[in-house]
N, C-alpha and C. Protein backbone atom coordinates (compact mmCIF):
# COMPACT_ATOMS: atom_id res chain seq x y z
N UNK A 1 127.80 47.47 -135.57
CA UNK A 1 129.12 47.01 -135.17
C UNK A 1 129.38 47.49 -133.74
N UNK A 2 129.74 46.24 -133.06
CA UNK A 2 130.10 46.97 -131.53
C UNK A 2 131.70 47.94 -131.20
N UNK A 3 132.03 47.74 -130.14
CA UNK A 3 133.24 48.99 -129.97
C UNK A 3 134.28 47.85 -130.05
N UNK A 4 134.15 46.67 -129.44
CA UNK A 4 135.14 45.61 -129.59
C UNK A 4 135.67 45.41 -131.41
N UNK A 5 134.64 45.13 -132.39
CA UNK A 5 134.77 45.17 -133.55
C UNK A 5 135.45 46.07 -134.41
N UNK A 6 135.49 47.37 -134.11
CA UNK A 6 135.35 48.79 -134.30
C UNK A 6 137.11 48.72 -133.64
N UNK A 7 137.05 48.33 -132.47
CA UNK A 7 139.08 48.62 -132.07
C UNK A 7 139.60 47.77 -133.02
N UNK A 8 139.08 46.02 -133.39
CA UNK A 8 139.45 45.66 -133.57
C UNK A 8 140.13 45.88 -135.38
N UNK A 9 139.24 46.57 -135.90
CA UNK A 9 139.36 47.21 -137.25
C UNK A 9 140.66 47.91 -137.10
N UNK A 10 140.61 49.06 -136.14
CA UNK A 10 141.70 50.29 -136.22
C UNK A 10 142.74 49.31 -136.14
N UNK A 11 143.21 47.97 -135.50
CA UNK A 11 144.24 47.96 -134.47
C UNK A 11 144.67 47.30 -136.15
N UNK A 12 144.15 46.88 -137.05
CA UNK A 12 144.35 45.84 -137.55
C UNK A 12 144.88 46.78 -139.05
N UNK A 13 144.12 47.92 -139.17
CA UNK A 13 144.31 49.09 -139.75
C UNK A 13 145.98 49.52 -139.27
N UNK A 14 146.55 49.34 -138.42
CA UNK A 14 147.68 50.35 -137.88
C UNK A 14 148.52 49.53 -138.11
N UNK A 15 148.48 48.79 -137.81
CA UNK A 15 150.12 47.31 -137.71
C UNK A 15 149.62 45.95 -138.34
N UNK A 16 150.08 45.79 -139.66
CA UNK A 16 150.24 44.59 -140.35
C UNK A 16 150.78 43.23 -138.83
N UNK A 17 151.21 43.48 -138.18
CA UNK A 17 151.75 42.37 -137.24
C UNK A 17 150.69 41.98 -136.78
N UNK A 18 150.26 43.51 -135.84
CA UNK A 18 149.16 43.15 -135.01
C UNK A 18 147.75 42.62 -135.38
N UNK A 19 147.65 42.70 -136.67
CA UNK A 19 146.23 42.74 -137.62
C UNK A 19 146.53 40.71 -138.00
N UNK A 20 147.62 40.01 -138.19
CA UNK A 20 148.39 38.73 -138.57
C UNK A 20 147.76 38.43 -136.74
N UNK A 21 148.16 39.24 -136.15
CA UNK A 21 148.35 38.44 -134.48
C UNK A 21 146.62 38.04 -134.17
N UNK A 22 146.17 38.91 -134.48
CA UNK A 22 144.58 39.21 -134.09
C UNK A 22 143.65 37.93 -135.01
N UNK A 23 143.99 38.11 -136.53
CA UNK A 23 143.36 37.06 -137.37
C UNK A 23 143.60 35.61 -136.95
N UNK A 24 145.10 35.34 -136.49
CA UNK A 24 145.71 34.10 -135.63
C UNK A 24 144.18 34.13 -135.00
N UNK A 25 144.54 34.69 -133.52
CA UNK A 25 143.61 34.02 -132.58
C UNK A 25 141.96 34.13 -132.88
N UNK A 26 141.62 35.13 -133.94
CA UNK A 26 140.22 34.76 -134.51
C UNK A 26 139.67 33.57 -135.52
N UNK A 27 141.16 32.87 -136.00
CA UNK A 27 140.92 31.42 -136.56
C UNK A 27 140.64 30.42 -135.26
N UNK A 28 141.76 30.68 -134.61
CA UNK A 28 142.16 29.74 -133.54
C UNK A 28 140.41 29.63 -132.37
N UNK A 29 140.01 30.83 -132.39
CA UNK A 29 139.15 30.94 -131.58
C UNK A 29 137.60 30.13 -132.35
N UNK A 30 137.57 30.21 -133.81
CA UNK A 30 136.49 30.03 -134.15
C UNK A 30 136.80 28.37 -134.33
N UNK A 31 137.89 27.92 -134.11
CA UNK A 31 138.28 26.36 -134.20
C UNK A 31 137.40 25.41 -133.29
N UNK A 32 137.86 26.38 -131.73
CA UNK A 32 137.76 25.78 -130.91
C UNK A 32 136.42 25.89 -130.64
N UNK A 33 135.66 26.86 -131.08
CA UNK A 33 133.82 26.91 -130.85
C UNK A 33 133.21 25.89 -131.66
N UNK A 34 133.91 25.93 -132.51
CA UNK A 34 133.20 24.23 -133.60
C UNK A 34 133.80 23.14 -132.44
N UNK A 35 134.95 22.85 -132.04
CA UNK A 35 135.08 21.48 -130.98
C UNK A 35 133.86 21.87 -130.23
N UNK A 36 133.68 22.66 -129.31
CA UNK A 36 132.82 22.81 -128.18
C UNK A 36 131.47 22.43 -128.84
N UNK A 37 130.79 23.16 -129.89
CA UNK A 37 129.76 22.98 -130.44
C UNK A 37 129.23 21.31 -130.73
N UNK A 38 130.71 20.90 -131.48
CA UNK A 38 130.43 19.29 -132.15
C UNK A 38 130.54 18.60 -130.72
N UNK A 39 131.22 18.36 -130.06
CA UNK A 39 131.13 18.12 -128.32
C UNK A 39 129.92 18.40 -127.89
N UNK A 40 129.05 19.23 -127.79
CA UNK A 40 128.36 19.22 -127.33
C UNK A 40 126.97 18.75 -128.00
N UNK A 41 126.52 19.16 -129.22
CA UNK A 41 126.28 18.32 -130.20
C UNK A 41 125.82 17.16 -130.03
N UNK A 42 127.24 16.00 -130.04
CA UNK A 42 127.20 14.65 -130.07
C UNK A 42 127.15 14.18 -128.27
N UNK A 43 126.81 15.42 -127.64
CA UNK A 43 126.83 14.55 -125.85
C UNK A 43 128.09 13.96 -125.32
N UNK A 44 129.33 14.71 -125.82
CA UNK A 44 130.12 14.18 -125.46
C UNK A 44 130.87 15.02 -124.15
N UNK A 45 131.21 14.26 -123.36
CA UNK A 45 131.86 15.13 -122.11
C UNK A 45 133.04 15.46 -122.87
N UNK A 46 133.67 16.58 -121.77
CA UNK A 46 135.12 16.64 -121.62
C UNK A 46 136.13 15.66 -121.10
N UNK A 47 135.69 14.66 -120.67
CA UNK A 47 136.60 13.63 -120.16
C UNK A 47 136.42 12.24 -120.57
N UNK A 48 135.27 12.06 -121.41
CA UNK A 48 135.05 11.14 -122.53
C UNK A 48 135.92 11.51 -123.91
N UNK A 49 135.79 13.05 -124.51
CA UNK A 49 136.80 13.78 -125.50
C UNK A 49 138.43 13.37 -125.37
N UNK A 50 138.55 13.54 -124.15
CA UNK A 50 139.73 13.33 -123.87
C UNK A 50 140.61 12.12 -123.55
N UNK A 51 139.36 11.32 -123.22
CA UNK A 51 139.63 9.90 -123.52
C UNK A 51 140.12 9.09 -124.60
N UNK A 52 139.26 9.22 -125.61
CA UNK A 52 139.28 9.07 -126.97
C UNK A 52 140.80 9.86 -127.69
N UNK A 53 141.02 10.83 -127.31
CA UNK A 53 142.21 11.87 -127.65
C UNK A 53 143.23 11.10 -126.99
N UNK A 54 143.17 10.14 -125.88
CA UNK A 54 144.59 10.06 -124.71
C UNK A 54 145.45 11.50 -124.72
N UNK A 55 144.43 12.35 -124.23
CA UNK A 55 144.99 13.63 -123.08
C UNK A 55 144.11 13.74 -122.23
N UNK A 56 144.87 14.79 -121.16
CA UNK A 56 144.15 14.86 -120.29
C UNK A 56 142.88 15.36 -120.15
N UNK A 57 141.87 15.21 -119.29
CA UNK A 57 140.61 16.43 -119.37
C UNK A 57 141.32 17.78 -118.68
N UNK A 58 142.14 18.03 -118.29
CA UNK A 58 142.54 19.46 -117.86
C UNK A 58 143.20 19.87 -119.28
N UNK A 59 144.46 19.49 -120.15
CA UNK A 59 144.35 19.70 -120.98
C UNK A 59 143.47 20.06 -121.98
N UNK A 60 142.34 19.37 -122.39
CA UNK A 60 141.44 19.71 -123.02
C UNK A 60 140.56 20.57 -122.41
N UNK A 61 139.85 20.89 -121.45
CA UNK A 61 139.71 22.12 -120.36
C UNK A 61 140.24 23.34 -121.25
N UNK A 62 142.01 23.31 -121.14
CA UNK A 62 142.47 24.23 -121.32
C UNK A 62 142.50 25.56 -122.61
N UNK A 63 142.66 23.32 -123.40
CA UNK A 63 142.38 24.65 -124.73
C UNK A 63 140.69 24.88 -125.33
N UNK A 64 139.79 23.92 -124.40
CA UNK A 64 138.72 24.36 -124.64
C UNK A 64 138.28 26.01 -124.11
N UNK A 65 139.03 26.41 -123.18
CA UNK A 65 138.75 27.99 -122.91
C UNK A 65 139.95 29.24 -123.62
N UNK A 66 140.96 28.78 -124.08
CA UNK A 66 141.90 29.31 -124.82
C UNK A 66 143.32 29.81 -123.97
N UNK A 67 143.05 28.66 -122.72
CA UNK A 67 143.87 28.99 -121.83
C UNK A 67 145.28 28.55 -123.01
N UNK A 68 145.50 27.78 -123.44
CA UNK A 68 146.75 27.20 -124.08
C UNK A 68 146.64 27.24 -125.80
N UNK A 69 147.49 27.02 -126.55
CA UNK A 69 147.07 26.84 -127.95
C UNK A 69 147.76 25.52 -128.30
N UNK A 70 147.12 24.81 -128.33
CA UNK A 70 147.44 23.56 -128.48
C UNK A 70 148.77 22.93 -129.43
N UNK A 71 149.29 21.87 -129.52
CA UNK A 71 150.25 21.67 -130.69
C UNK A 71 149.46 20.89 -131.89
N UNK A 72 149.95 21.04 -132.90
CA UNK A 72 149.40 20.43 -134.38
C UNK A 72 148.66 18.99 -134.13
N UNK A 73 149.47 18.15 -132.99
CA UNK A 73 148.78 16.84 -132.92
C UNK A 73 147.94 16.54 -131.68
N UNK A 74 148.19 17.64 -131.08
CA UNK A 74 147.20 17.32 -130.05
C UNK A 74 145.54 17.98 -131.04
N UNK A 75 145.80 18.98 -131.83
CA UNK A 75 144.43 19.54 -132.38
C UNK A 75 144.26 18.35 -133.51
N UNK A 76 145.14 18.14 -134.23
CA UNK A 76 144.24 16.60 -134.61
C UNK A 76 143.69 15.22 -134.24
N UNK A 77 144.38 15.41 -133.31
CA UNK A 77 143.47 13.90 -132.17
C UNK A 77 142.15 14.49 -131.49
N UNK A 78 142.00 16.04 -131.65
CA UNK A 78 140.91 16.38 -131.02
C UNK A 78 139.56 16.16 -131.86
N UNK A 79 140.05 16.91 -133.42
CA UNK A 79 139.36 16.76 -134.58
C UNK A 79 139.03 15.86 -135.07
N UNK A 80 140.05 14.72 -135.18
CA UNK A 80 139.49 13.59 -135.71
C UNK A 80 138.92 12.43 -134.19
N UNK A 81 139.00 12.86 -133.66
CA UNK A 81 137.54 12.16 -132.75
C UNK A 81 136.22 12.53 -132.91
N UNK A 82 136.43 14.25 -133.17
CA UNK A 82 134.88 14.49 -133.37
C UNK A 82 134.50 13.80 -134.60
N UNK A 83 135.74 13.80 -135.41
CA UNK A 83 134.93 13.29 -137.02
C UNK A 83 134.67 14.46 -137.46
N UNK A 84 135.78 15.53 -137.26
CA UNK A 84 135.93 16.79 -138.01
C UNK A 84 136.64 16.80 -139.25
N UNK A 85 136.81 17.51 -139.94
CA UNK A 85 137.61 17.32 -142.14
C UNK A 85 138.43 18.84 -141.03
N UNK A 86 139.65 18.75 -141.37
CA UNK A 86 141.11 19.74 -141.61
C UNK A 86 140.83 20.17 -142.92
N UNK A 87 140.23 21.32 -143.46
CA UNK A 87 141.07 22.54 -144.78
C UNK A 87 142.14 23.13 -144.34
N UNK A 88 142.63 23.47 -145.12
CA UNK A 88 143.67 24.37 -145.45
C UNK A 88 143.31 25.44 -146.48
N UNK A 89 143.19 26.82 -146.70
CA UNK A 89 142.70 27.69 -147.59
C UNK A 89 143.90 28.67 -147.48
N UNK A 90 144.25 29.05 -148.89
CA UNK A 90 145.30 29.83 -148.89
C UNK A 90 145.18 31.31 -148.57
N UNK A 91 146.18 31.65 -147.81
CA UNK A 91 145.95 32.98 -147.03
C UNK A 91 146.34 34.10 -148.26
N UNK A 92 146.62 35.45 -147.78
CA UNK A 92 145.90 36.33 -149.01
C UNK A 92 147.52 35.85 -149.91
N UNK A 93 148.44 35.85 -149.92
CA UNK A 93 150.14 35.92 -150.48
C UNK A 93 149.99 34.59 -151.00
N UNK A 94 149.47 33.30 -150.70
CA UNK A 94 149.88 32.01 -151.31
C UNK A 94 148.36 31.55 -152.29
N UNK A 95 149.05 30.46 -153.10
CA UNK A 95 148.39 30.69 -154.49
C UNK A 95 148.09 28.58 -154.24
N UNK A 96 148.09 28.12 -153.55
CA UNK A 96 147.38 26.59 -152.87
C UNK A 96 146.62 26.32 -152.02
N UNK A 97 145.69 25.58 -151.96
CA UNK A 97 145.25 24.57 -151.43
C UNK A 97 144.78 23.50 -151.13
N UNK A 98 144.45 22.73 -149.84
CA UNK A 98 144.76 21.61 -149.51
C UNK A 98 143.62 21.41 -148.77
N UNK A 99 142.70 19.92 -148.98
CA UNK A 99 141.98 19.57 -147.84
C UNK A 99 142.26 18.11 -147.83
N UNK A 100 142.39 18.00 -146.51
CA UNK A 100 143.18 16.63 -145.62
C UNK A 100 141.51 16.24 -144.67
């Protein structure tokens, strides 16, 4: 385990918020490595992606590096271009789920 892994334990260990804040952007982050991956994958540019999406390529840029976090419909016009499946898996408190 590296030292990044290792803070990231304690921090997550100390504050229920901060441990919710951290898991956020480690979903969010592993989202966006599957776009990049399936993008790259299928040979698709960033400005062909974004084509298909009608946004911009700076937009998509953006949240391809995590400059921004996108809104609900801009990440599904992203997904369903690649020809990505949306789950939903219930987090530890809720007792449903859903795949769209």
């Amino acid at each position: 385990m590296d030292d990044w892994s290792k803070y990231k334990a304690y921090v997550k260990e100390q504050s229920p918020e901060e441990k919710t804040d951290i898991e956020s952007i480690e979903r969010l982050s592993a989202m966006v490595s599957l776009i990049i991956k399936t993008r790259h994958a299928n040979h698709i540019s960033q400005r062909e992606l974004a084509r298909r999406c009608g946004i911009t390529q700076a937009m998509l840029g953006r949240v391809e590096t995590l400059k921004c976090i996108p809104r609900a419909d801009t990440l599904f016009k992203i997904l369903l271009a690649l020809k990505l499946d949306i789950t939903a898996t219930p987090s530890e408190n809720t007792k449903t789920s859903m795949t769209v």
